[in-house]
Protein backbone atom coordinates (compact mmCIF):
# COMPACT_ATOMS: atom_id res chain seq x y z
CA UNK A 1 66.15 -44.69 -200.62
CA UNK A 2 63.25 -43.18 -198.67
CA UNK A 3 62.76 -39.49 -199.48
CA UNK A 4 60.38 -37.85 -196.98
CA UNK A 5 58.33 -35.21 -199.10
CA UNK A 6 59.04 -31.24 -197.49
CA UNK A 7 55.49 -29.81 -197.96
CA UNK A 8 54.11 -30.88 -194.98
CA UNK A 9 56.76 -29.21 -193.10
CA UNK A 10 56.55 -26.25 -195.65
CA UNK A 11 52.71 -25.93 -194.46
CA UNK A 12 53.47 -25.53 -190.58
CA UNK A 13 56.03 -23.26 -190.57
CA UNK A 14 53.73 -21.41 -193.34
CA UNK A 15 50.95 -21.69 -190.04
CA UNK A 16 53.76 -20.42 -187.69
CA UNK A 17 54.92 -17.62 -189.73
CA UNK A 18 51.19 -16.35 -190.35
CA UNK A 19 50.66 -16.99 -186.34
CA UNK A 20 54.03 -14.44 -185.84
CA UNK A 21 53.16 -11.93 -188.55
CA UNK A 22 49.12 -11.31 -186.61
CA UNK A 23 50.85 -11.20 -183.46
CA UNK A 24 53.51 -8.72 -184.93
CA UNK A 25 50.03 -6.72 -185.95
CA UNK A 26 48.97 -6.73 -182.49
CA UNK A 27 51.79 -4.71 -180.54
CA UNK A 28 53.88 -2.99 -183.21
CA UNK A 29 55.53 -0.09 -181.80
CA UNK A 30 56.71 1.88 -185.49
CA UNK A 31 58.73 4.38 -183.55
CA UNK A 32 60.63 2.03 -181.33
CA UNK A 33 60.16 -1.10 -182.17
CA UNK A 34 63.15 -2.84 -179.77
CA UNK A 35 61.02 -1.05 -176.82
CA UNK A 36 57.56 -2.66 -177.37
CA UNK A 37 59.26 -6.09 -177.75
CA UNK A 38 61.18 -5.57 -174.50
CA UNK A 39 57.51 -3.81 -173.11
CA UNK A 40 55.47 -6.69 -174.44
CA UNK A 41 58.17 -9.72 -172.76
CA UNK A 42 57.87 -7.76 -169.58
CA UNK A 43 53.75 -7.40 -170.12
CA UNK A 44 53.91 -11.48 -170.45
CA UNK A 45 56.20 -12.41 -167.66
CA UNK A 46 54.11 -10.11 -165.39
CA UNK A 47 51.16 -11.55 -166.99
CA UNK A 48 51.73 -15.27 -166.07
CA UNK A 49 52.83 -14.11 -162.70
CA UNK A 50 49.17 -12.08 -161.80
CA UNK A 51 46.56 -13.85 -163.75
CA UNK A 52 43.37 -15.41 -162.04
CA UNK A 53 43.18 -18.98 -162.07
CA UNK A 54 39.65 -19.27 -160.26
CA UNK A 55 36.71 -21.09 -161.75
CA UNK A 56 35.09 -17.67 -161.62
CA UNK A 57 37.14 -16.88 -164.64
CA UNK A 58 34.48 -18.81 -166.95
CA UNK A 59 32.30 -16.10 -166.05
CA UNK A 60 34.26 -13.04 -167.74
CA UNK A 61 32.78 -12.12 -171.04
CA UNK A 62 36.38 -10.96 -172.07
CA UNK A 63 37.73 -14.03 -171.11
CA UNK A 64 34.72 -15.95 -173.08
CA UNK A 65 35.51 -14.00 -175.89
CA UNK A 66 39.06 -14.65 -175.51
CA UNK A 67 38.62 -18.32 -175.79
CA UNK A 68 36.28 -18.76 -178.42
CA UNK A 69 38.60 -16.93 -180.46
CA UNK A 70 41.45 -18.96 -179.97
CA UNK A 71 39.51 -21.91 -180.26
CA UNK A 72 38.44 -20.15 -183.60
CA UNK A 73 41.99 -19.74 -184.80
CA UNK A 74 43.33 -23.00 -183.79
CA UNK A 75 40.03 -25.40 -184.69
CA UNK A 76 39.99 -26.03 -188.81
CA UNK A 77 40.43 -27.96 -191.74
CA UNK A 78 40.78 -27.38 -195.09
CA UNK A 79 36.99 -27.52 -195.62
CA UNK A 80 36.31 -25.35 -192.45
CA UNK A 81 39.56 -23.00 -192.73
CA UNK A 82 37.78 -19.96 -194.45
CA UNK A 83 34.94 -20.08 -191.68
CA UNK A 84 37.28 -20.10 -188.98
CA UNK A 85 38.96 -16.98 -190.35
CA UNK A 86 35.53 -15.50 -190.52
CA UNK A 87 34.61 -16.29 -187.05
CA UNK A 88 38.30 -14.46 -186.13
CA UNK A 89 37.10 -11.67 -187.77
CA UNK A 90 33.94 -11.12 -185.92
CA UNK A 91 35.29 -11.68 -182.63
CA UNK A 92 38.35 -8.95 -183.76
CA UNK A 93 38.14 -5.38 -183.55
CA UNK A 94 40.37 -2.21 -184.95
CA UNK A 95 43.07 -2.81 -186.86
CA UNK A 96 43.78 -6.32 -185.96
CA UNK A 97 40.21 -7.12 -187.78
CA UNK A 98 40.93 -5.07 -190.80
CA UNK A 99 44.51 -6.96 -190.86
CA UNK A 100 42.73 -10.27 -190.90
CA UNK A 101 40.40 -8.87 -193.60
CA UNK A 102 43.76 -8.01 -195.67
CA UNK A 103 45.13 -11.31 -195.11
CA UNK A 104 41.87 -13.73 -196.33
CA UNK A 105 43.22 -17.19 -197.30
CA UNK A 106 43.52 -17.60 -200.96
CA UNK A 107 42.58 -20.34 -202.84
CA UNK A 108 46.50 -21.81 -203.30
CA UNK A 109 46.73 -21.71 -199.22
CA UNK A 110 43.60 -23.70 -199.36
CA UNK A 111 44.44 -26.05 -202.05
CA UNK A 112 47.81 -26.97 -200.34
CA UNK A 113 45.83 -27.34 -197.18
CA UNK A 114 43.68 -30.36 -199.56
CA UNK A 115 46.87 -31.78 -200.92
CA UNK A 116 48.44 -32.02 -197.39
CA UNK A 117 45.36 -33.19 -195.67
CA UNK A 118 46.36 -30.53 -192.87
CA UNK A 119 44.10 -30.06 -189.98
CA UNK A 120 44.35 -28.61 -186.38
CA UNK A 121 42.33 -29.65 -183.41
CA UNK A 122 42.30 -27.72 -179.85
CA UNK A 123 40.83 -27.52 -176.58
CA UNK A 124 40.67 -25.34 -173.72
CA UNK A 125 42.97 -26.68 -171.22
CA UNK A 126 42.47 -23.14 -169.51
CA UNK A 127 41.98 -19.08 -170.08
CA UNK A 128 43.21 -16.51 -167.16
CA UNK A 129 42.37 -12.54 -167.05
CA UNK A 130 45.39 -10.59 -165.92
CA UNK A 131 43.22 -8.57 -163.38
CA UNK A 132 45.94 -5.43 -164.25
CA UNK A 133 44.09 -4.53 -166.84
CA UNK A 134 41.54 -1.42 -166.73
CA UNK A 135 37.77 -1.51 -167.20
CA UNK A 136 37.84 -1.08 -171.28
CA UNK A 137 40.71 -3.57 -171.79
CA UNK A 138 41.67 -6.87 -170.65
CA UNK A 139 44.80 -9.88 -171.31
CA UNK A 140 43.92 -13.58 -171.16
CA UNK A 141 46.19 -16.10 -171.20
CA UNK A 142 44.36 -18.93 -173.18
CA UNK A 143 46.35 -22.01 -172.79
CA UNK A 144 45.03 -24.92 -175.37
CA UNK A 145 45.73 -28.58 -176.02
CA UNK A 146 46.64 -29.11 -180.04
CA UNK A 147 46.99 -31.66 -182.32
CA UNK A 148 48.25 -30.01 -185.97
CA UNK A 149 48.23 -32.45 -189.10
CA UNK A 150 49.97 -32.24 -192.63
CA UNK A 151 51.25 -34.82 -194.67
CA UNK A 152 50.42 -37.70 -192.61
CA UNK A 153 52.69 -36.14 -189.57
CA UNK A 154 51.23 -34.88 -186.32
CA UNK A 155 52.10 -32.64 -183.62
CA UNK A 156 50.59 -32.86 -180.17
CA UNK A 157 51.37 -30.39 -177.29
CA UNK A 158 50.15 -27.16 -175.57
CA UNK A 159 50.72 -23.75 -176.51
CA UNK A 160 49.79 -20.64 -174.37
CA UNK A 161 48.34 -18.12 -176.54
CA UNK A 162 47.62 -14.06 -175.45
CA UNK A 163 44.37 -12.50 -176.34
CA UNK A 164 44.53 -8.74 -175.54
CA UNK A 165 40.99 -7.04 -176.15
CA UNK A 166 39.40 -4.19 -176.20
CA UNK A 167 35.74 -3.07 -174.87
CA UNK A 168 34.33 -1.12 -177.68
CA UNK A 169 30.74 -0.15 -177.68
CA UNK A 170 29.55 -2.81 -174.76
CA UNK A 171 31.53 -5.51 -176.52
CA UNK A 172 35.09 -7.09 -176.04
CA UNK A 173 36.29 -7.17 -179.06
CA UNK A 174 39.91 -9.18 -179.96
CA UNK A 175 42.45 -6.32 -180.94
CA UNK A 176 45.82 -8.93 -180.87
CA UNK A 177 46.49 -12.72 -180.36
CA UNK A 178 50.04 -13.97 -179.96
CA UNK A 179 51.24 -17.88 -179.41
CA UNK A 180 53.59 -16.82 -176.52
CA UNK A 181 57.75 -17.71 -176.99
CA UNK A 182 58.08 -20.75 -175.09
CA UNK A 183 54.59 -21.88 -174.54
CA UNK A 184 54.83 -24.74 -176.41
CA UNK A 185 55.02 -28.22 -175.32
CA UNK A 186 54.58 -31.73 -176.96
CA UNK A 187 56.22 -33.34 -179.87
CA UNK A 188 55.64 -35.22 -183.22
CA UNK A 189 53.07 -37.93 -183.09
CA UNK A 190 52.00 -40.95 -185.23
C-alpha cells in the first residue's frame, strides 16, 4: 500500500491561505464588508476590461513597482523566503506594510519549508495599469508564469495577481496584492 504523505499539500494551501488573508488586508471594508467584496469583483471585472496592454506599460514606475513586487512574493525558497518577505516590505506602504511586518515567517514555517523542499519560481508573462486610476493611485494587473514545489509535487500555471498602490511622498508604494478568483491556470507537474 502506497500512502502519499499530506504535508506537501498542507504547505500550499498554508501559501494560499496566507496569499487570501494579505489580500483580505488590502480591501477590508469593517463596516460593510459584503459591499467591498461586491465593490472590489466589480473593480476587477472593470479592471481586466480597461487596462493598457501597450509596450509603453514597461515604462510606468507604478507598474515597475507593481511587478517587482509580485515577482518578490512569488520568487523564493526556503533559503531565500525571509528576503523575499523583506523585499515585500520595502516595496509596501501603510497598513499593508505594517501587516506584513506582523506576519514575519517564523522559524517552524521555515523549517517545514526545508523538510518539504518547497520552492516557487515566476515570471512576468505581463503587468497592465488600469488607466482609471487618479494621479496618486494606480491598479496593475500582473499576470505571472509559476512553478510551486513541495514534497516532490509541482504545480505549473498562470495566475493574475492585483497590485493596487499608492503614491506617497514621490514613491509608489504597494498598499494591497490579491491572486485574483479565477486567474489561475495550469495543473500538477512531474
Amino acid at each position: 500500500m502506497n500512502k502519499r504523505n499530506p504535508t506537501p499539500l498542507a504547505i500550499l494551501a498554508l501559501l494560499a491561505i496566507g496569499a487570501a488573508i494579505f489580500a483580505g488586508l488590502a480591501g477590508t471594508n469593517a463596516v460593510n464588508p459584503d459591499r467591498a467584496s461586491q465593490s472590489r469583483s466589480q473593480d476587477q471585472q472593470r479592471s481586466r476590461a480597461q487596462t493598457e496592454t501597450t509596450p509603453r506599460t514597461a515604462l510606468d514606475p507604478a507598474v515597475g513597482v507593481a511587478a517587482r513586487y509580485a515577482l518578490a512574493a512569488r520568487n523564493w525558497t526556503p533559503q531565500s523566503y525571509r528576503n523575499s518577505w523583506a523585499r515585500q516590505i520595502a516595496l509596501a506602504g501603510g497598513r499593508y506594510r505594517r501587516a506584513l511586518k506582523a506576519r514575519l515567517p517564523k522559524p517552524a514555517e521555515l523549517r517545514a519549508l526545508r523538510q518539504d523542499r518547497a520552492s516557487s519560481r515566476a515570471k512576468l508573462v505581463r503587468a497592465e495599469r488600469d488607466q482609471r486610476a487618479g494621479s496618486s493611485s494606480a491598479r496593475v494587473v500582473v499576470t505571472l508564469s509559476e512553478t510551486t514545489v513541495a514534497g516532490g509535487q509541482t504545480i505549473r500555471g498562470q495566475t493574475v495577481n492585483q497590485v493596487d498602490l499608492r503614491r506617497t511622498g514621490g514613491r509608489w508604494r504597494v498598499v494591497g496584492f490579491t491572486v485574483l478568483p479565477g486567474g489561475t491556470s495550469g495543473g500538477s507537474g512531474s
